[in-house]
Protein backbone atom coordinates (compact mmCIF):
# COMPACT_ATOMS: atom_id res chain seq x y z
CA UNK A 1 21.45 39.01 -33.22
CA UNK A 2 20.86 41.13 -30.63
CA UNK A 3 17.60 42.31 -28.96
CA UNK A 4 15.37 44.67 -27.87
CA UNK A 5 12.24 46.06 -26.94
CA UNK A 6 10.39 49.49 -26.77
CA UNK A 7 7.66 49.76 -24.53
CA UNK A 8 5.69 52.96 -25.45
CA UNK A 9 2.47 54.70 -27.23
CA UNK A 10 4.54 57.06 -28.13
CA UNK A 11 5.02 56.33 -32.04
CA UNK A 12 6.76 59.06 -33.06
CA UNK A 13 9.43 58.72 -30.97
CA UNK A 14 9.09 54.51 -30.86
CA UNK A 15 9.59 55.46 -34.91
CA UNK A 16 13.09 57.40 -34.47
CA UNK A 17 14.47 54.80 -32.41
CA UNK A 18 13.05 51.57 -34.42
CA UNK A 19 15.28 52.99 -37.23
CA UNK A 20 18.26 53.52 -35.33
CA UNK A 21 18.04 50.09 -33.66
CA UNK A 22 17.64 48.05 -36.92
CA UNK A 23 20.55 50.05 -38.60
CA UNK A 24 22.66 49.21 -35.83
CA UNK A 25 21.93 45.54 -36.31
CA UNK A 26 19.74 45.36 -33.05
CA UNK A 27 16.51 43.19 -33.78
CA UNK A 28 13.52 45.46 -31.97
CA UNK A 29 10.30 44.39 -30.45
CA UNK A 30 7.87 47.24 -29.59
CA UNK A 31 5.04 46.54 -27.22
CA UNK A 32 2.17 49.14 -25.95
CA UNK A 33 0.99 46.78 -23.12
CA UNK A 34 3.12 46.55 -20.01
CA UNK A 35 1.11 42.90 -19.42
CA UNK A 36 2.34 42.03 -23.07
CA UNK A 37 6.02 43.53 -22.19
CA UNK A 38 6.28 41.65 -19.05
CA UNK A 39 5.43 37.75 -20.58
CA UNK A 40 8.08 38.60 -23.51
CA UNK A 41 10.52 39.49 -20.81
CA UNK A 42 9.89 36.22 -18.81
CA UNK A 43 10.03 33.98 -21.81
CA UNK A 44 12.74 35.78 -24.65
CA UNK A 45 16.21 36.84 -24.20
CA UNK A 46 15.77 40.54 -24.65
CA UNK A 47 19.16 42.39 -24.33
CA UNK A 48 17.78 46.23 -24.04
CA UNK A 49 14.42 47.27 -22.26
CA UNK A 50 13.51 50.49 -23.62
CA UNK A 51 10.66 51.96 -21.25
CA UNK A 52 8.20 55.53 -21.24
CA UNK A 53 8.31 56.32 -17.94
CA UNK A 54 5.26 57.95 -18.29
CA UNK A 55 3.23 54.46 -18.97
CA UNK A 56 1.42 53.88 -15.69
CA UNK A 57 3.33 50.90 -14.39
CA UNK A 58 6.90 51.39 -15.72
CA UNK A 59 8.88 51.54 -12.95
CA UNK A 60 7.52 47.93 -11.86
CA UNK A 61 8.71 46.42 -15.15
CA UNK A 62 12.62 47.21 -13.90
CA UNK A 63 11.96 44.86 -11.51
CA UNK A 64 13.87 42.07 -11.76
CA UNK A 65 12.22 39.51 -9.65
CA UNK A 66 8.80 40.43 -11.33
CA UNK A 67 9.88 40.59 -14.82
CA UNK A 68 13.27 38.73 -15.17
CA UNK A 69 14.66 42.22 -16.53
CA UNK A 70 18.02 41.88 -14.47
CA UNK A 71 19.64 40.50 -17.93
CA UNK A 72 18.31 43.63 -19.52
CA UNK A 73 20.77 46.97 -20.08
CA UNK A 74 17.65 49.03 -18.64
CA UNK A 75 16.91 52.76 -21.03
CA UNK A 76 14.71 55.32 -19.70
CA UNK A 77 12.61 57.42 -22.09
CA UNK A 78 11.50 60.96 -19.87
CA UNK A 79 9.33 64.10 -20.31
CA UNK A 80 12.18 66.98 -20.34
CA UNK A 81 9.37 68.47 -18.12
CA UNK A 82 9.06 66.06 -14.96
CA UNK A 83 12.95 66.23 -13.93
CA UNK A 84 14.55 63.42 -12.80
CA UNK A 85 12.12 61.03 -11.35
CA UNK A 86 12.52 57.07 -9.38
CA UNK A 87 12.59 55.65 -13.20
CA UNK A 88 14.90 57.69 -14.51
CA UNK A 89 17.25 57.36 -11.70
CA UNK A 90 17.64 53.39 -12.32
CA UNK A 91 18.49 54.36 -16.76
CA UNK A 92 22.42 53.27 -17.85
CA UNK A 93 21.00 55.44 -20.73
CA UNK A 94 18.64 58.61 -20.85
CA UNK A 95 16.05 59.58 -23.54
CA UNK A 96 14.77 63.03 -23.56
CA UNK A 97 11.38 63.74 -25.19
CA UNK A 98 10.79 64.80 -27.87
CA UNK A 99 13.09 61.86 -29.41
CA UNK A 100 15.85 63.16 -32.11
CA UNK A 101 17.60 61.42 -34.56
CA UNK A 102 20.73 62.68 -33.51
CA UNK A 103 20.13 61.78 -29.81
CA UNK A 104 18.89 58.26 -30.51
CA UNK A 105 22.26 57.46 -32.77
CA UNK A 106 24.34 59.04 -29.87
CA UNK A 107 22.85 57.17 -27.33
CA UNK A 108 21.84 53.57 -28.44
CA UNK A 109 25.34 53.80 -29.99
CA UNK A 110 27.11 54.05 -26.44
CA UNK A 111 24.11 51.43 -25.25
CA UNK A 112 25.16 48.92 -27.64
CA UNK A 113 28.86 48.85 -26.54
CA UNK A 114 27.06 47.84 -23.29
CA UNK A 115 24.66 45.25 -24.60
CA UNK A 116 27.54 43.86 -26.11
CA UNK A 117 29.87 43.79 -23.30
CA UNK A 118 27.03 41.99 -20.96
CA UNK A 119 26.14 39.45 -23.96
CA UNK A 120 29.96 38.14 -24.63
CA UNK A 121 30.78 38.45 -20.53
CA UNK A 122 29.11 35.49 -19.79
CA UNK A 123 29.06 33.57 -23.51
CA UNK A 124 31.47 30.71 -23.32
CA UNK A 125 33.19 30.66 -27.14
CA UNK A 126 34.66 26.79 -27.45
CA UNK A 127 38.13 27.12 -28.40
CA UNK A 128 41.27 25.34 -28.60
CA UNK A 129 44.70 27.66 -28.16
CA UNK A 130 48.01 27.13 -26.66
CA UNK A 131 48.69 29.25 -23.78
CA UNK A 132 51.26 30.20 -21.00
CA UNK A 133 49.57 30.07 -18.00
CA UNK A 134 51.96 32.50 -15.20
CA UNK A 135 51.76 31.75 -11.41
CA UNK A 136 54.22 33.67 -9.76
CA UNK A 137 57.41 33.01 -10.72
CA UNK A 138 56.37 29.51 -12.72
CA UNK A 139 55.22 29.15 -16.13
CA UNK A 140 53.10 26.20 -16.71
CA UNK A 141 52.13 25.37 -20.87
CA UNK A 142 48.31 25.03 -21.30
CA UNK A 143 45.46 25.08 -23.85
CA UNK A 144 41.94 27.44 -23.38
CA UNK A 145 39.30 25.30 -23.58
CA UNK A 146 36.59 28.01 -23.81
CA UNK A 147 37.22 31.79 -23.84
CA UNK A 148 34.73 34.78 -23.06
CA UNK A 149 34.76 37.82 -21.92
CA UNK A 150 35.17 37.73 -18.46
CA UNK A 151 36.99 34.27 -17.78
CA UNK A 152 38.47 31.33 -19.40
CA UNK A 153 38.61 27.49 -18.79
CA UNK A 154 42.11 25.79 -19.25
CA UNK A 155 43.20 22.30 -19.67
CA UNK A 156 47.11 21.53 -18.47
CA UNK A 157 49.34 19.58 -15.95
CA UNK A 158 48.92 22.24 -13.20
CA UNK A 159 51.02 21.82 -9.31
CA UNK A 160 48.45 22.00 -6.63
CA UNK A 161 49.54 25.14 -5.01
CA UNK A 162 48.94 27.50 -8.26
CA UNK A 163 48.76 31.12 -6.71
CA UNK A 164 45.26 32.57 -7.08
CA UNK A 165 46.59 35.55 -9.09
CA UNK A 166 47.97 34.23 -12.60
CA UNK A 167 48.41 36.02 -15.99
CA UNK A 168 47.40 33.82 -19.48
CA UNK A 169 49.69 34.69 -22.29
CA UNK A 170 48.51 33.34 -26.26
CA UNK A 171 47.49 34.66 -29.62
CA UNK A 172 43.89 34.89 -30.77
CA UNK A 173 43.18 32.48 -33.84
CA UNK A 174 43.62 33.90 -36.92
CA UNK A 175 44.49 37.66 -36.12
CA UNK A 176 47.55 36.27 -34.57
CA UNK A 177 46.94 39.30 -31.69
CA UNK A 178 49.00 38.69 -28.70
CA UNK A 179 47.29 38.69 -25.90
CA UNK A 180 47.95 39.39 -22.17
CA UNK A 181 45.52 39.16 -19.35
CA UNK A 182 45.48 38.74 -15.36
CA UNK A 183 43.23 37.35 -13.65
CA UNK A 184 42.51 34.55 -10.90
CA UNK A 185 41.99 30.75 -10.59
CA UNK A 186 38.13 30.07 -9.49
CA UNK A 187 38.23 26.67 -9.50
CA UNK A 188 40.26 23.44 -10.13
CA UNK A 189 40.15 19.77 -11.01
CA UNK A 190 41.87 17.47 -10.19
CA UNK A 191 45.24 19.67 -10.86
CA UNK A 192 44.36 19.02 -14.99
CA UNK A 193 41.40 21.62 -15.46
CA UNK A 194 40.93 25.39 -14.21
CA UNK A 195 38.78 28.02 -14.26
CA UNK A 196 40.01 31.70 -14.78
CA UNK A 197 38.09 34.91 -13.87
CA UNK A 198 39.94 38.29 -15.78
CA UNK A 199 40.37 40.81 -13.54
CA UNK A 200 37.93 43.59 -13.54
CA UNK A 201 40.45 45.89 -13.28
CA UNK A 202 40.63 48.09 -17.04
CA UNK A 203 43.34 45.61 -19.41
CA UNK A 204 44.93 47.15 -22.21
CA UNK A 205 44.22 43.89 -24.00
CA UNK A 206 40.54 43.27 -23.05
CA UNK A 207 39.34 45.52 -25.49
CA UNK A 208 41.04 43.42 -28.54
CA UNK A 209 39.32 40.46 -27.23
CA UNK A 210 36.00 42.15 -26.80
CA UNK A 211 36.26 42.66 -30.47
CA UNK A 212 37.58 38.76 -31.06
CA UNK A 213 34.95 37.59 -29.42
CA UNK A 214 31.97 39.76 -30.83
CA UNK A 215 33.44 38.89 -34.72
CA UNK A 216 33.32 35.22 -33.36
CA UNK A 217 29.52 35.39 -31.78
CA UNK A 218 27.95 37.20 -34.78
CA UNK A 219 29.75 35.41 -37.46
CA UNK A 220 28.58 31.90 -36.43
């Protein structure tokens, strides 16, 4: 499940977006004490910070070599009043006080896209699929060892001169999608195993495994 945590006195608003969080299947944590806040941090796998600027201290907590909040998708909750401050400069996502509703379901919904994105980027799904693997103008028959969002690992009877920039061809179990995506070779062993980054560059076909992978992660 994903995960969060709210670090405010402000209950009203910590209220509004409690509800929202749970109801988009995002487990939430809410802390008043910035000590508290930073220990979880250091210790839990917390997906979404959710911070009141105004709590003395709450820029500091962004910090990533004093909290370990670098794996965090950082939202800022500010006073409408103050204007656009150091802390709300460094917010993917904006609150504005006083917290609606309708704000809090437009913007954790566009968060979570996000949080999802950065959870399945890095989460290696073990796999076993037939693939073309396409370097240049050679075609070279391979399985995916281990798929995720931003790379896969192949096993196959590669040449040693594979050009960096290859395209992976296969269909995603069970939906039977084709797939098509470029990317690179990072690494290889012993011309029998590879390592593929995708391309950051946008891929028709990333979003379809986007939403592979996240029915894979959250059905297990």
């Amino acid at each position: 499940m994903l995960s969060s945590m709210v670090v405010s006195t402000d209950s009203r608003g910590t209220s509004v977006l409690e509800s929202i969080l749970s109801s988009l299947h995002i487990h939430v944590e809410v802390e008043t004490d910035l000590g508290r806040a930073r220990k979880k941090l250091a210790s839990s796998r917390i997906d979404a910070l959710i911070v009141d600027s105004e709590i003395e201290g709450a820029n500091g907590l962004l910090d990533s070599e004093a909290s370990g909040a670098e794996n965090c998708v950082p939202l800022i909750i500010c006073n409408e009043a103050n204007g656009e401050t150091e802390i709300s400069r460094r917010a993917k996502f904006l609150f504005r006080k006083p917290i609606s509703v309708a704000q809090a379901v437009r913007t954790l919904s566009s968060a979570r896209n996000l949080i999802v994105d950065r959870r399945l980027r890095y989460h290696r799904h073990q796999v076993d699929i037939e693939t073309s693997l396409i370097s240049g103008e050679r075609k070279f028959d391979a399985r995916i060892l281990n798929l995720s969002q931003g790379g896969a690992g192949l096993e196959g009877n590669f040449a040693s001169n594979l050009a960096q920039q290859v395209q992976l061809h296969f269909s995603l179990p069970e939906s039977q999608r084709r797939v098509e995506l470029a990317g690179k070779i990072v690494w290889m062993k012993e011309q029998a195993r590879a390592g593929i980054r995708f391309s950051e560059a946008a891929q028709p076909m990333q979003k379809q495994l986007q939403t592979w992978l996240e029915q894979q992660y959250f059905s297990r």
